[in-house]
N, C-alpha and C. Protein backbone atom coordinates (compact mmCIF):
# COMPACT_ATOMS: atom_id res chain seq x y z
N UNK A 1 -8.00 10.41 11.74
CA UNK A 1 -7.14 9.45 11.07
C UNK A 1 -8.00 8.58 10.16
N UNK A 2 -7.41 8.40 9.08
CA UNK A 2 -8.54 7.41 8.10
C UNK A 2 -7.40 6.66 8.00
N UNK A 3 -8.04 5.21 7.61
CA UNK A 3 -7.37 3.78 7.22
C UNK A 3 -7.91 3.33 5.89
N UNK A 4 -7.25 2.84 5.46
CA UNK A 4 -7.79 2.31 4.31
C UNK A 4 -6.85 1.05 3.78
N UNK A 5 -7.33 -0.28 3.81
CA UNK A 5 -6.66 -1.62 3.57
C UNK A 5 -7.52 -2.12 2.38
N UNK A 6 -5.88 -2.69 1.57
CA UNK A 6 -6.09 -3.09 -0.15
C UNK A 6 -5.69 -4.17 0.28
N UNK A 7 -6.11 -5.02 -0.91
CA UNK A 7 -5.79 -6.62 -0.88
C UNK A 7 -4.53 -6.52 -2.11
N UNK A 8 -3.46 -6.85 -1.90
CA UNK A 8 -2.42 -7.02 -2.98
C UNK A 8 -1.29 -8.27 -3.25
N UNK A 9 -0.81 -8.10 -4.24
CA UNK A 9 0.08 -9.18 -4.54
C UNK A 9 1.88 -9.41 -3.97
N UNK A 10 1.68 -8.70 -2.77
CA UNK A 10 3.13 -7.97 -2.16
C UNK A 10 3.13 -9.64 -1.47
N UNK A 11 4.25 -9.95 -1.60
CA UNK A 11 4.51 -11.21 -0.83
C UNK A 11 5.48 -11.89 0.54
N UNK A 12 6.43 -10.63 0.36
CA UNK A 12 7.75 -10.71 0.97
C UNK A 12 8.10 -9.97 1.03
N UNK A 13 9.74 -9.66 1.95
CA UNK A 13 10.16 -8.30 2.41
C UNK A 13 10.80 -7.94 1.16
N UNK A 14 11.02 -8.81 0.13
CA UNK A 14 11.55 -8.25 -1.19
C UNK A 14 10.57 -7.32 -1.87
N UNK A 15 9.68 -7.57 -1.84
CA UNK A 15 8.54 -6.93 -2.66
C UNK A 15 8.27 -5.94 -1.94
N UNK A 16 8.50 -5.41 -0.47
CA UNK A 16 8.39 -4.96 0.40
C UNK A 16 8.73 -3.73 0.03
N UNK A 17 10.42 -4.23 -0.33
CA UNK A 17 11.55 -2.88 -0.48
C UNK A 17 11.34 -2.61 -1.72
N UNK A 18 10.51 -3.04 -2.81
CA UNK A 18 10.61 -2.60 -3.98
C UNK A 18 9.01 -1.47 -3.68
N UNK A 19 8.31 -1.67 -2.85
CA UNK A 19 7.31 -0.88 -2.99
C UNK A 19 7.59 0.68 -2.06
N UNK A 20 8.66 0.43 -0.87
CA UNK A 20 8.97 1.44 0.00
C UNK A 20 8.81 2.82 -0.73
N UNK A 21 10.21 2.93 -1.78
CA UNK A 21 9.97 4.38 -2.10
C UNK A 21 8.98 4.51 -3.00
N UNK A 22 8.13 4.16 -3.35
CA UNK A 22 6.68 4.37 -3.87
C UNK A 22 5.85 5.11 -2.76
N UNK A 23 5.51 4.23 -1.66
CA UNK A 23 4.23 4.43 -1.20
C UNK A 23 5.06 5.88 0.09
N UNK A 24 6.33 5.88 -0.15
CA UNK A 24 6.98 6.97 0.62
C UNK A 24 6.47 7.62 0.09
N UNK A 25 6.85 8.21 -1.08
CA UNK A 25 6.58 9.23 -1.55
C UNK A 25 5.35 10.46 -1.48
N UNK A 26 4.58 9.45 -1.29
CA UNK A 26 3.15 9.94 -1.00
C UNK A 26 3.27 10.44 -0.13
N UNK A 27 2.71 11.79 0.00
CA UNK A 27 2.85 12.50 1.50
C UNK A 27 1.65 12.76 2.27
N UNK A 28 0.45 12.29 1.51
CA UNK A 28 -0.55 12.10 2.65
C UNK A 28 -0.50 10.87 3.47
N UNK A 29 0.70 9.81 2.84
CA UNK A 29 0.52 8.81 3.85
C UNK A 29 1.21 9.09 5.16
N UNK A 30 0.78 8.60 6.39
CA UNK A 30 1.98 8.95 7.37
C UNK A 30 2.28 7.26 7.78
N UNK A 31 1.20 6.18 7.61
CA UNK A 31 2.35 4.90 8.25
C UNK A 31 1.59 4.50 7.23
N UNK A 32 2.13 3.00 7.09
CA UNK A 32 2.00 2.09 6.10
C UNK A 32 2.49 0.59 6.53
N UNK A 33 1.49 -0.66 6.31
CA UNK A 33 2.18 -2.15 6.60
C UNK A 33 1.78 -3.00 5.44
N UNK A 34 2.22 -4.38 5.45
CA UNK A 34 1.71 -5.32 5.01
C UNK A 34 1.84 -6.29 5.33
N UNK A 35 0.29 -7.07 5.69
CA UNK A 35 0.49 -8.21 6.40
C UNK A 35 0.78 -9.47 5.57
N UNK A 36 2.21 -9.81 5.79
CA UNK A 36 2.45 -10.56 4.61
C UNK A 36 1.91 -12.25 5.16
N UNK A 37 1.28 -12.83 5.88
CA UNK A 37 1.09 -13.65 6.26
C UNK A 37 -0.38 -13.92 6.12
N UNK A 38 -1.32 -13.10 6.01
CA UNK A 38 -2.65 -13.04 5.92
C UNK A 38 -2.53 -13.38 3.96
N UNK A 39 -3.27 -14.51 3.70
CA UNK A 39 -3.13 -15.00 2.25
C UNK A 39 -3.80 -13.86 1.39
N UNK A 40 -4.40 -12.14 1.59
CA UNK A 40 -4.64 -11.52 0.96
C UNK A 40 -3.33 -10.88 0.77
N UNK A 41 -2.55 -10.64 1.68
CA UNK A 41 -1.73 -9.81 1.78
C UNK A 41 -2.24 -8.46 1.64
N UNK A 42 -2.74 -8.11 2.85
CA UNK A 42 -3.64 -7.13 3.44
C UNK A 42 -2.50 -5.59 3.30
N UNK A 43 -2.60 -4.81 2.67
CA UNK A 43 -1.81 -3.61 2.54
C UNK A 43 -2.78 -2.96 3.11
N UNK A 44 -2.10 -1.89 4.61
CA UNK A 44 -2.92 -1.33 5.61
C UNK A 44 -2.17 0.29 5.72
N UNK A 45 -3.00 1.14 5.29
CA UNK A 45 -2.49 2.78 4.99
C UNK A 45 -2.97 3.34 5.99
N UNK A 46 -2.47 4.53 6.63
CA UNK A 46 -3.04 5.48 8.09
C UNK A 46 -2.64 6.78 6.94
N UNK A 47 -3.37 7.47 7.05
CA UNK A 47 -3.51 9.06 6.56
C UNK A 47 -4.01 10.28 7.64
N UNK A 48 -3.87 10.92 7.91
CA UNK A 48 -4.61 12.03 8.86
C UNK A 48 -5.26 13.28 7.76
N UNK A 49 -4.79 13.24 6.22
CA UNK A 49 -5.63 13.56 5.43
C UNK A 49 -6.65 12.52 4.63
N UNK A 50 -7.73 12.57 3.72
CA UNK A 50 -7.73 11.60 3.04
C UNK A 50 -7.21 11.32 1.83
N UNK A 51 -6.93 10.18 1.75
CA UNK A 51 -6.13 9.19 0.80
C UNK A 51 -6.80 8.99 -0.80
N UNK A 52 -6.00 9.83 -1.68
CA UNK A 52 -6.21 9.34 -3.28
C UNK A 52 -6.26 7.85 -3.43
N UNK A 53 -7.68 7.15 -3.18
CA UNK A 53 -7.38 5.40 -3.57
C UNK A 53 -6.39 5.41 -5.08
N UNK A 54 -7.25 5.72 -6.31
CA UNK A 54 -6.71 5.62 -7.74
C UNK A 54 -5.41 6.61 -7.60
N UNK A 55 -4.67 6.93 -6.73
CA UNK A 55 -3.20 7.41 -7.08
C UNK A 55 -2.57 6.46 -6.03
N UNK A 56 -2.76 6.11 -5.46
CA UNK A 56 -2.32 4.97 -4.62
C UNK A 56 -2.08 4.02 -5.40
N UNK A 57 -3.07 3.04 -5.84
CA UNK A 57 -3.24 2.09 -6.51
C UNK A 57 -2.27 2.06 -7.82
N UNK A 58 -2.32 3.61 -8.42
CA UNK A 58 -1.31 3.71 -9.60
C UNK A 58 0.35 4.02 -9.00
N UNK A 59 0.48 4.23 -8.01
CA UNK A 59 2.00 3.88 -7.51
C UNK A 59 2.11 2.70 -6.94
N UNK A 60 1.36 2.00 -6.94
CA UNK A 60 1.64 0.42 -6.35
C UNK A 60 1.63 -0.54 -8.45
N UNK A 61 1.04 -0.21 -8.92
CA UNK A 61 1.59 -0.39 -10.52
C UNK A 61 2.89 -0.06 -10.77
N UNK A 62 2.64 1.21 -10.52
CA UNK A 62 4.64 1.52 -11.17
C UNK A 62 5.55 0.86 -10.48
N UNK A 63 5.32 0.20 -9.07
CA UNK A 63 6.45 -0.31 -8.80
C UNK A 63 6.19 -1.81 -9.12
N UNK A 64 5.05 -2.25 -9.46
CA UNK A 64 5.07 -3.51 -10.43
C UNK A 64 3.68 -5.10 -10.00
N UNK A 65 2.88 -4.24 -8.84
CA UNK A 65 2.10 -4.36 -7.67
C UNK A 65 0.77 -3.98 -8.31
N UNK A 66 0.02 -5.43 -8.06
CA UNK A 66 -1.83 -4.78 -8.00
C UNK A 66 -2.59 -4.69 -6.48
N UNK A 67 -3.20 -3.88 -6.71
CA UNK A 67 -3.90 -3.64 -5.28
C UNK A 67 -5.44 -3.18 -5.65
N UNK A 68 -6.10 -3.47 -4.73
CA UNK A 68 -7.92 -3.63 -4.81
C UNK A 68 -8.41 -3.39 -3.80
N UNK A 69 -9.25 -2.54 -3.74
CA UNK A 69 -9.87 -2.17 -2.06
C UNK A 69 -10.61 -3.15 -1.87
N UNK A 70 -10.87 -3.52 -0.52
CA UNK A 70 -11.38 -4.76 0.03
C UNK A 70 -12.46 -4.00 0.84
């Protein structure tokens, strides 16, 4: 299992649902959170393959979201 946590601008469960079918889509992801209370707003990915950071990062753009590996 690999992890991999971005620091992003997701703030709320609104921003939440606007990122869902994005980071769904991806099918190497299998879970996905965000700790919306931690002032990075810690976006935390589980893969059992490994994870495209720069295609990640560019579906968290399209849905309107920056993200930065930490």
């Amino acid at each position: 299992m690999e992890t991999l946590k971005l620091k992003t601008n997701i703030k709320c469960s609104g921003c939440i649902a606007a990122v869902t079918p994005f980071l769904d889509k991806l099918p190497e992801i299998q879970k996905w959170e965000v700790d919306t209370q931690n002032p990075d707003k810690i976006l935390t990915i589980e893969s059992q393959s490994g994870i495209d950071e720069q295609k990640l990062i560019e579906s968290l753009e399209k849905a309107g979201y920056k993200a930065e590996k930490i």
